[in-house]
C-alpha atoms as a PDB file:
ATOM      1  CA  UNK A   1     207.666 115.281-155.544  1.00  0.00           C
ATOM      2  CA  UNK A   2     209.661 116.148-152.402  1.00  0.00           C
ATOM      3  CA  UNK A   3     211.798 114.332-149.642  1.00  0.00           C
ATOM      4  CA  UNK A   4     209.031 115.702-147.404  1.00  0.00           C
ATOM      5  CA  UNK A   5     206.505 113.586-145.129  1.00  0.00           C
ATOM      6  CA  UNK A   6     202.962 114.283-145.398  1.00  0.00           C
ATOM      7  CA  UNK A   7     201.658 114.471-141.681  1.00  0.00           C
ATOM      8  CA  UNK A   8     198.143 113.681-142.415  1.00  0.00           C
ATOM      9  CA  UNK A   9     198.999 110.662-144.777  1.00  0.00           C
ATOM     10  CA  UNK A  10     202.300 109.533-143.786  1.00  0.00           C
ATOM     11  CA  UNK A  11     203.324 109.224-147.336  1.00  0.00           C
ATOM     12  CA  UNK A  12     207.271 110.301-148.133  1.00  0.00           C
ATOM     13  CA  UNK A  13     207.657 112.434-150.820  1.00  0.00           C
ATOM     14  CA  UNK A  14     204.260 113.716-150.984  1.00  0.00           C
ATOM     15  CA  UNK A  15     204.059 117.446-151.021  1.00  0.00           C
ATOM     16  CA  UNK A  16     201.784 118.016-147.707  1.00  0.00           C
ATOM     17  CA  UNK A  17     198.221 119.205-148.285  1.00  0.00           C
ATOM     18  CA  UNK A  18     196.918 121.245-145.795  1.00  0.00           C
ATOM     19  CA  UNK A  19     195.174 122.766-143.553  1.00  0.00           C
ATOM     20  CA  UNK A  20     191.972 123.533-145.007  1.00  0.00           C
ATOM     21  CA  UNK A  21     191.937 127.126-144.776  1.00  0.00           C
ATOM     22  CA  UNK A  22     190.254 129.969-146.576  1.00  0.00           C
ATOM     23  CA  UNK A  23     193.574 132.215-145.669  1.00  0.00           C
ATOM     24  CA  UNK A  24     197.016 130.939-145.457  1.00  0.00           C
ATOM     25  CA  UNK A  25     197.471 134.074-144.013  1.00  0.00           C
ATOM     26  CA  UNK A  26     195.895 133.452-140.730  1.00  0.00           C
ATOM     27  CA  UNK A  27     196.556 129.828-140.432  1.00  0.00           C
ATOM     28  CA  UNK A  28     200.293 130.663-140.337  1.00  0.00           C
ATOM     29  CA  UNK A  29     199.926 131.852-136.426  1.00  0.00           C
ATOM     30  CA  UNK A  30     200.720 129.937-133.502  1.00  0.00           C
ATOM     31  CA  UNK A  31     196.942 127.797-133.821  1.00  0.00           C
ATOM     32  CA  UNK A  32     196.295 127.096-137.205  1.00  0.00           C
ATOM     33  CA  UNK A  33     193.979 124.837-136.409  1.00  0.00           C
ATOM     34  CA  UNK A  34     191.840 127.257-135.529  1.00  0.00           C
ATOM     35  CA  UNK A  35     192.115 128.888-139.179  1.00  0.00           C
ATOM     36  CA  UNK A  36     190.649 125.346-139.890  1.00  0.00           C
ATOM     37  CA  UNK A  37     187.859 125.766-137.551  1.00  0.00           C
ATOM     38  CA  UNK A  38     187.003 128.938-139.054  1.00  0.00           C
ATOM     39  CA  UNK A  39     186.787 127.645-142.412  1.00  0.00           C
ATOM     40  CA  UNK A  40     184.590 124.594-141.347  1.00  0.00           C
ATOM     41  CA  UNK A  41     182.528 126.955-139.798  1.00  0.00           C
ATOM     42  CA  UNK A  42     182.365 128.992-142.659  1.00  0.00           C
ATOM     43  CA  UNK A  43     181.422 126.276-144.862  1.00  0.00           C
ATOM     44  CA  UNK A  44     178.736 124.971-142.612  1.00  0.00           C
ATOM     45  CA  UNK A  45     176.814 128.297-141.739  1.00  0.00           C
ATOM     46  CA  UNK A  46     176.680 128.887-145.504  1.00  0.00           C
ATOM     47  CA  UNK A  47     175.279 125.310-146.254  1.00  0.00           C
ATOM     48  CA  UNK A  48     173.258 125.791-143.103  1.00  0.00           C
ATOM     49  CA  UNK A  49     171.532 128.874-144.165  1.00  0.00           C
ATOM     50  CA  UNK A  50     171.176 127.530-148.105  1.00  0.00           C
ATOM     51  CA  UNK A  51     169.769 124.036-145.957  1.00  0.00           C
ATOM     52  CA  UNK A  52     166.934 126.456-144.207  1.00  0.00           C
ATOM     53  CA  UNK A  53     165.768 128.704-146.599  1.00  0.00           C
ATOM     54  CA  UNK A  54     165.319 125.695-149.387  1.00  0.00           C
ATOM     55  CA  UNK A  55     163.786 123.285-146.390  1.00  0.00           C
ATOM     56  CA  UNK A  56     161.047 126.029-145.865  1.00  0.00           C
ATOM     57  CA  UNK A  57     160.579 127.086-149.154  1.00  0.00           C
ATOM     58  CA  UNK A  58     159.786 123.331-149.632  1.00  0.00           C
ATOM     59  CA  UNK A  59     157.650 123.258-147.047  1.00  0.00           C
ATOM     60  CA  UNK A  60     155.214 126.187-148.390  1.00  0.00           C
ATOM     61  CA  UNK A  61     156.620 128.961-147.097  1.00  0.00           C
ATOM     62  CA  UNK A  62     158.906 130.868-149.950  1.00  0.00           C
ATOM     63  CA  UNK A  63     160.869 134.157-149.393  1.00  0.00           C
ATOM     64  CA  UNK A  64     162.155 133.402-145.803  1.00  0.00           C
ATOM     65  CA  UNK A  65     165.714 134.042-145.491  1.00  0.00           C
ATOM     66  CA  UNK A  66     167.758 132.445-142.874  1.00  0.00           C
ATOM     67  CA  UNK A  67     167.188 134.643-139.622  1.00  0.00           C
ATOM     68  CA  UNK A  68     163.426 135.014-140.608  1.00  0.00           C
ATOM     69  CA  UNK A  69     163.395 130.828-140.266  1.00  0.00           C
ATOM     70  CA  UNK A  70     165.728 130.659-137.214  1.00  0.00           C
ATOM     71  CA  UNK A  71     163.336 133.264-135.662  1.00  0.00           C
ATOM     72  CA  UNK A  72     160.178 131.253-136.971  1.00  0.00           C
ATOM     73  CA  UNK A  73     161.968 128.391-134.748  1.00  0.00           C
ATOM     74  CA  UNK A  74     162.744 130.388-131.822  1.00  0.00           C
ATOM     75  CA  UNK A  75     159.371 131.670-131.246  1.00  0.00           C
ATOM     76  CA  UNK A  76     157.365 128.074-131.944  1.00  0.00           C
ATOM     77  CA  UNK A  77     159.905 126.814-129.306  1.00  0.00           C
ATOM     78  CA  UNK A  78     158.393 125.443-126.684  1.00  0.00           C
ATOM     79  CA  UNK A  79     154.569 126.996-127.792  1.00  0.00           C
ATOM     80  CA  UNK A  80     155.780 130.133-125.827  1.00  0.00           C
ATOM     81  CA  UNK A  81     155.129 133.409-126.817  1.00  0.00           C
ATOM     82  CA  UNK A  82     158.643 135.350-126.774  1.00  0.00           C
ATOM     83  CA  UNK A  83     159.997 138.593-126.454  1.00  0.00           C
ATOM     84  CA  UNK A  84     162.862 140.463-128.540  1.00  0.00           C
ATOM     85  CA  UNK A  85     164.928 140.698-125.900  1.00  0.00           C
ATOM     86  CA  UNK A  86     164.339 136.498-125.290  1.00  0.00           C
ATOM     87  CA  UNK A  87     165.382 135.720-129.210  1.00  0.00           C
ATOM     88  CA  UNK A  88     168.003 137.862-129.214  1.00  0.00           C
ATOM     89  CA  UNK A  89     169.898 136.448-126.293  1.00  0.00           C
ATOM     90  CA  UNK A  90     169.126 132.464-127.522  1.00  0.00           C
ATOM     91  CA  UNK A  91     169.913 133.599-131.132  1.00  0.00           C
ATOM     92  CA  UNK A  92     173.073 135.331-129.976  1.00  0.00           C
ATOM     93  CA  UNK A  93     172.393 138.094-131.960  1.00  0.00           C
ATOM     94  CA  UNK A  94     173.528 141.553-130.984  1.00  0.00           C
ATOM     95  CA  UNK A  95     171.931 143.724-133.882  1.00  0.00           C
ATOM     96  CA  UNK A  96     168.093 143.656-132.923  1.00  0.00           C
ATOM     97  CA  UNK A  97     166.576 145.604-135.819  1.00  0.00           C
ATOM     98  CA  UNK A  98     167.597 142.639-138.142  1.00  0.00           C
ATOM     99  CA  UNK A  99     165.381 140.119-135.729  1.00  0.00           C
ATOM    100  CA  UNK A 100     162.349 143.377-134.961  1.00  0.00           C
ATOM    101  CA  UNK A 101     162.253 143.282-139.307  1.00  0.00           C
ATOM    102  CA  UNK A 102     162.094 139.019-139.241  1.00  0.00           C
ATOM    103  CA  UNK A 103     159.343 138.886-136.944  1.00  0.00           C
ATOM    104  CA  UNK A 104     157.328 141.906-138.823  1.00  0.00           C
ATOM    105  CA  UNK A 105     158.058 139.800-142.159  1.00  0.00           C
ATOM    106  CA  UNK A 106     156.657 136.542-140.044  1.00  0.00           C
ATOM    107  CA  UNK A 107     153.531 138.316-138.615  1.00  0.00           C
ATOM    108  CA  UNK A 108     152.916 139.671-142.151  1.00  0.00           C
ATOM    109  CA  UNK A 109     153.110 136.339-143.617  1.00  0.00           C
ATOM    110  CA  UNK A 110     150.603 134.916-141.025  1.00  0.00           C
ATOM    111  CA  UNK A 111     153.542 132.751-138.913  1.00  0.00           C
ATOM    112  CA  UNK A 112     153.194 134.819-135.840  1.00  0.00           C
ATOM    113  CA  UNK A 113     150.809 137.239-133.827  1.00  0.00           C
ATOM    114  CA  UNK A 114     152.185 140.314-131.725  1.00  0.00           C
ATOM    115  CA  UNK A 115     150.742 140.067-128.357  1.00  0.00           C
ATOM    116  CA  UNK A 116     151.954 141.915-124.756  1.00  0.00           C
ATOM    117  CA  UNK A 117     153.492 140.443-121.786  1.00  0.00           C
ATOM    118  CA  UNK A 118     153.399 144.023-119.473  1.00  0.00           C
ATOM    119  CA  UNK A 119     154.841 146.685-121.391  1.00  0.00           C
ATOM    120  CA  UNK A 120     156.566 144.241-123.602  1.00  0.00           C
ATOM    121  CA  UNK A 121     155.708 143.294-127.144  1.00  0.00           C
ATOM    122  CA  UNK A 122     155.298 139.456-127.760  1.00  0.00           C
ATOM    123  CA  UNK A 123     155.652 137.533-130.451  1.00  0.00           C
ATOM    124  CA  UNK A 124     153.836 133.869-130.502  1.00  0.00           C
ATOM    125  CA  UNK A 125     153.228 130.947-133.277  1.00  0.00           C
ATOM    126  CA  UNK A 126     149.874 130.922-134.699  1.00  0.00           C
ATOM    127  CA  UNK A 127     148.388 127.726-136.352  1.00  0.00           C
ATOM    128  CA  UNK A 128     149.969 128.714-139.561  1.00  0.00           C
ATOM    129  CA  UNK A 129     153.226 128.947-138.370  1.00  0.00           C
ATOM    130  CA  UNK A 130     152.988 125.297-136.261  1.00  0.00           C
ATOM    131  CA  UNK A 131     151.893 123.805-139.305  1.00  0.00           C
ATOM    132  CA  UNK A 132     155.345 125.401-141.134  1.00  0.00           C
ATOM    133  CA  UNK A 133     157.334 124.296-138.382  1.00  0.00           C
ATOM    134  CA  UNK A 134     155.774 120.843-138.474  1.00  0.00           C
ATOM    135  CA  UNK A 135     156.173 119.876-142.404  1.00  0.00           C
ATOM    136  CA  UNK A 136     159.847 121.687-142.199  1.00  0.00           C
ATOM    137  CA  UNK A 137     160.537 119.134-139.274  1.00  0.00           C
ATOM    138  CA  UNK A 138     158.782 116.218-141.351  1.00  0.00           C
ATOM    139  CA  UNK A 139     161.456 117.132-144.394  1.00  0.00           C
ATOM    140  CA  UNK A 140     164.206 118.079-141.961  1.00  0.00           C
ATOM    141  CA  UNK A 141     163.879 114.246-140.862  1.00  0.00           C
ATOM    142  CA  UNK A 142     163.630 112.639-144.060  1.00  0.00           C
ATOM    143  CA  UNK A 143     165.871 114.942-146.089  1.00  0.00           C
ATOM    144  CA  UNK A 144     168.515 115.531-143.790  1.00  0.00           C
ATOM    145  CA  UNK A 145     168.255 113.413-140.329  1.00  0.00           C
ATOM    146  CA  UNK A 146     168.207 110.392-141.919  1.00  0.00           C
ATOM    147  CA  UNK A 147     171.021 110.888-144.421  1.00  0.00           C
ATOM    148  CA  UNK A 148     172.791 111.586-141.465  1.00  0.00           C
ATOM    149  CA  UNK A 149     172.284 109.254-139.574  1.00  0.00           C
ATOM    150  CA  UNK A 150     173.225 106.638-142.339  1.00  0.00           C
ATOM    151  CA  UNK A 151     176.977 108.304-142.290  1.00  0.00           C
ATOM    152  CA  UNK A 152     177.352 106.388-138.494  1.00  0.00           C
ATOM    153  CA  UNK A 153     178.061 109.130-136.481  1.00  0.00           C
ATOM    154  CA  UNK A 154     177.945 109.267-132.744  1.00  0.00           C
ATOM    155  CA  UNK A 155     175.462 111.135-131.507  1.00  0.00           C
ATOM    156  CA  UNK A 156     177.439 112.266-127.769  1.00  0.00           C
ATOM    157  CA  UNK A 157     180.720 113.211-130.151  1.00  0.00           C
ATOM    158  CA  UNK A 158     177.962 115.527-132.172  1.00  0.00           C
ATOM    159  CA  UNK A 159     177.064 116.598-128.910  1.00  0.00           C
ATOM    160  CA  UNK A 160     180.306 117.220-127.662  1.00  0.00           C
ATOM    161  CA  UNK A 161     181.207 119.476-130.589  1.00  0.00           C
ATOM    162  CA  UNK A 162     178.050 121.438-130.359  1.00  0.00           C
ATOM    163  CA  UNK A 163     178.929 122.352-127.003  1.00  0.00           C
ATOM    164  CA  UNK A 164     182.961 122.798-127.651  1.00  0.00           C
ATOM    165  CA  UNK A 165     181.357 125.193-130.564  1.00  0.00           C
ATOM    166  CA  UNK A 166     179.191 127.220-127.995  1.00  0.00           C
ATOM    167  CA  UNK A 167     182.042 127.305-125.726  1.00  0.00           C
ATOM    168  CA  UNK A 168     184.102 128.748-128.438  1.00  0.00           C
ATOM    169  CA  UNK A 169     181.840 131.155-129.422  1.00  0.00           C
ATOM    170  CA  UNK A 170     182.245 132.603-125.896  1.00  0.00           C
ATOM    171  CA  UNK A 171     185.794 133.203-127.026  1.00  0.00           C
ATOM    172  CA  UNK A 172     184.881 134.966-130.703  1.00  0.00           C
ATOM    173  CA  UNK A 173     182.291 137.292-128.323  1.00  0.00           C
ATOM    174  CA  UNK A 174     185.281 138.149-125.470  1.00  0.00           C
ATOM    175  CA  UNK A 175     187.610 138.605-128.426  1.00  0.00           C
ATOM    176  CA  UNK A 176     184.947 141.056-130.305  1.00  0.00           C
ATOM    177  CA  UNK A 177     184.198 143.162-127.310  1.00  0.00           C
ATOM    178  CA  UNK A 178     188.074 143.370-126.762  1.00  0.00           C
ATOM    179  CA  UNK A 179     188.667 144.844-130.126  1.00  0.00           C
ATOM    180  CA  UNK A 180     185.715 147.047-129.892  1.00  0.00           C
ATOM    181  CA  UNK A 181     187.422 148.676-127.072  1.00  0.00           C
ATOM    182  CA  UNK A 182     190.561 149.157-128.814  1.00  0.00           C
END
C-alpha cells in the first residue's frame, strides 16, 4: 500500500493502475491517453479480424483471411461492381497487391467475377458471394449484434466514436507521410 490516490477509483492508498497500455514507454509522453487509444485499437482490430475470419468460416466459406472478407464486403456493397482503385481508397489501404491477391483468391473461390468498366478491371459479387454475405450478416446479427445490443449502449455515442476514429486516422496517415519524408 501507498499514501497515494488512485485517480480512476478514488481510493487512498491504492497503488494506481493504469493506463492500459501495451508500452509504458510511449504512454509516458505528453498524451498518454493516446497510448491507451492505441492499445484499444490494437485489441479490437485483432478481435475484429479473429471475429471475421471465424464469422465466414461459419458461414461456408473457410480459408478467408481478414482483407479477403473486408474485400468480399466492399465489392457486394451496394450490388456495384468496383474497381481496385475504388476498394483501395474505402479500405484505406495503400499497398494494392495485398487487395489485387484478395480479389484473385475471391474470384477463384466463386465470390466474385472480373468484368471491365473502360480500360479498367472490375470486380462484382456473383450469386455465390451474395449468398456469403447474406448468412455472414444473418450470424453477424445473432452472434454479435444482438449481444451487443444487450450491453445498452448508445447507438449516436458508437457513432460518434466511429467517426472521432476516422478522424483520427487522418492524423496516423499525416503523421506516416511526415515520417516517410524524413
Amino acid at each position: 500500500m501507498t499514501d497515494e490516490t488512485d485517480p480512476r477509483s478514488g481510493q487512498k492508498g491504492v497503488t494506481p493502475i493504469g493506463p492500459v497500455v501495451s508500452a509504458a514507454h510511449l504512454a509516458s509522453g505528453a498524451m498518454p491517453a493516446l497510448s491507451e487509444v492505441e492499445f484499444a485499437v490494437t485489441m479490437m482490430v485483432n478481435a475484429y479480424h479473429r471475429w471475421m475470419v471465424r464469422c465466414m468460416a461459419a458461414s461456408g466459406s473457410e480459408g478467408l483471411g481478414p482483407l479477403d472478407v473486408l474485400v468480399l464486403h466492399s465489392v457486394n456493397h451496394r450490388g456495384r461492381a468496383k474497381t481496385l482503385s475504388d476498394i483501395c481508397l474505402v479500405l484505406n489501404i495503400e499497398d494494392t497487391h495485398t487487395v489485387t491477391y484478395a480479389l484473385k483468391k475471391l474470384e477463384k473461390a466463386g465470390l466474385i467475377a472480373s468484368g471491365r468498366r473502360g480500360k479498367e478491371k472490375t470486380a462484382g459479387i456473383t450469386a455465390a458471394g451474395e449468398t456469403a454475405c447474406m448468412e455472414y450478416r444473418r450470424l453477424r446479427e445473432a452472434l454479435l449484434v444482438e449481444p451487443m445490443k444487450a450491453l445498452g449502449l448508445d447507438e449516436g455515442e458508437l457513432s460518434r466514436l466511429a467517426a472521432t476514429l476516422r478522424l483520427v486516422s487522418g492524423n496516423y496517415d499525416q503523421a506516416a507521410r511526415a515520417a516517410a519524408a524524413m
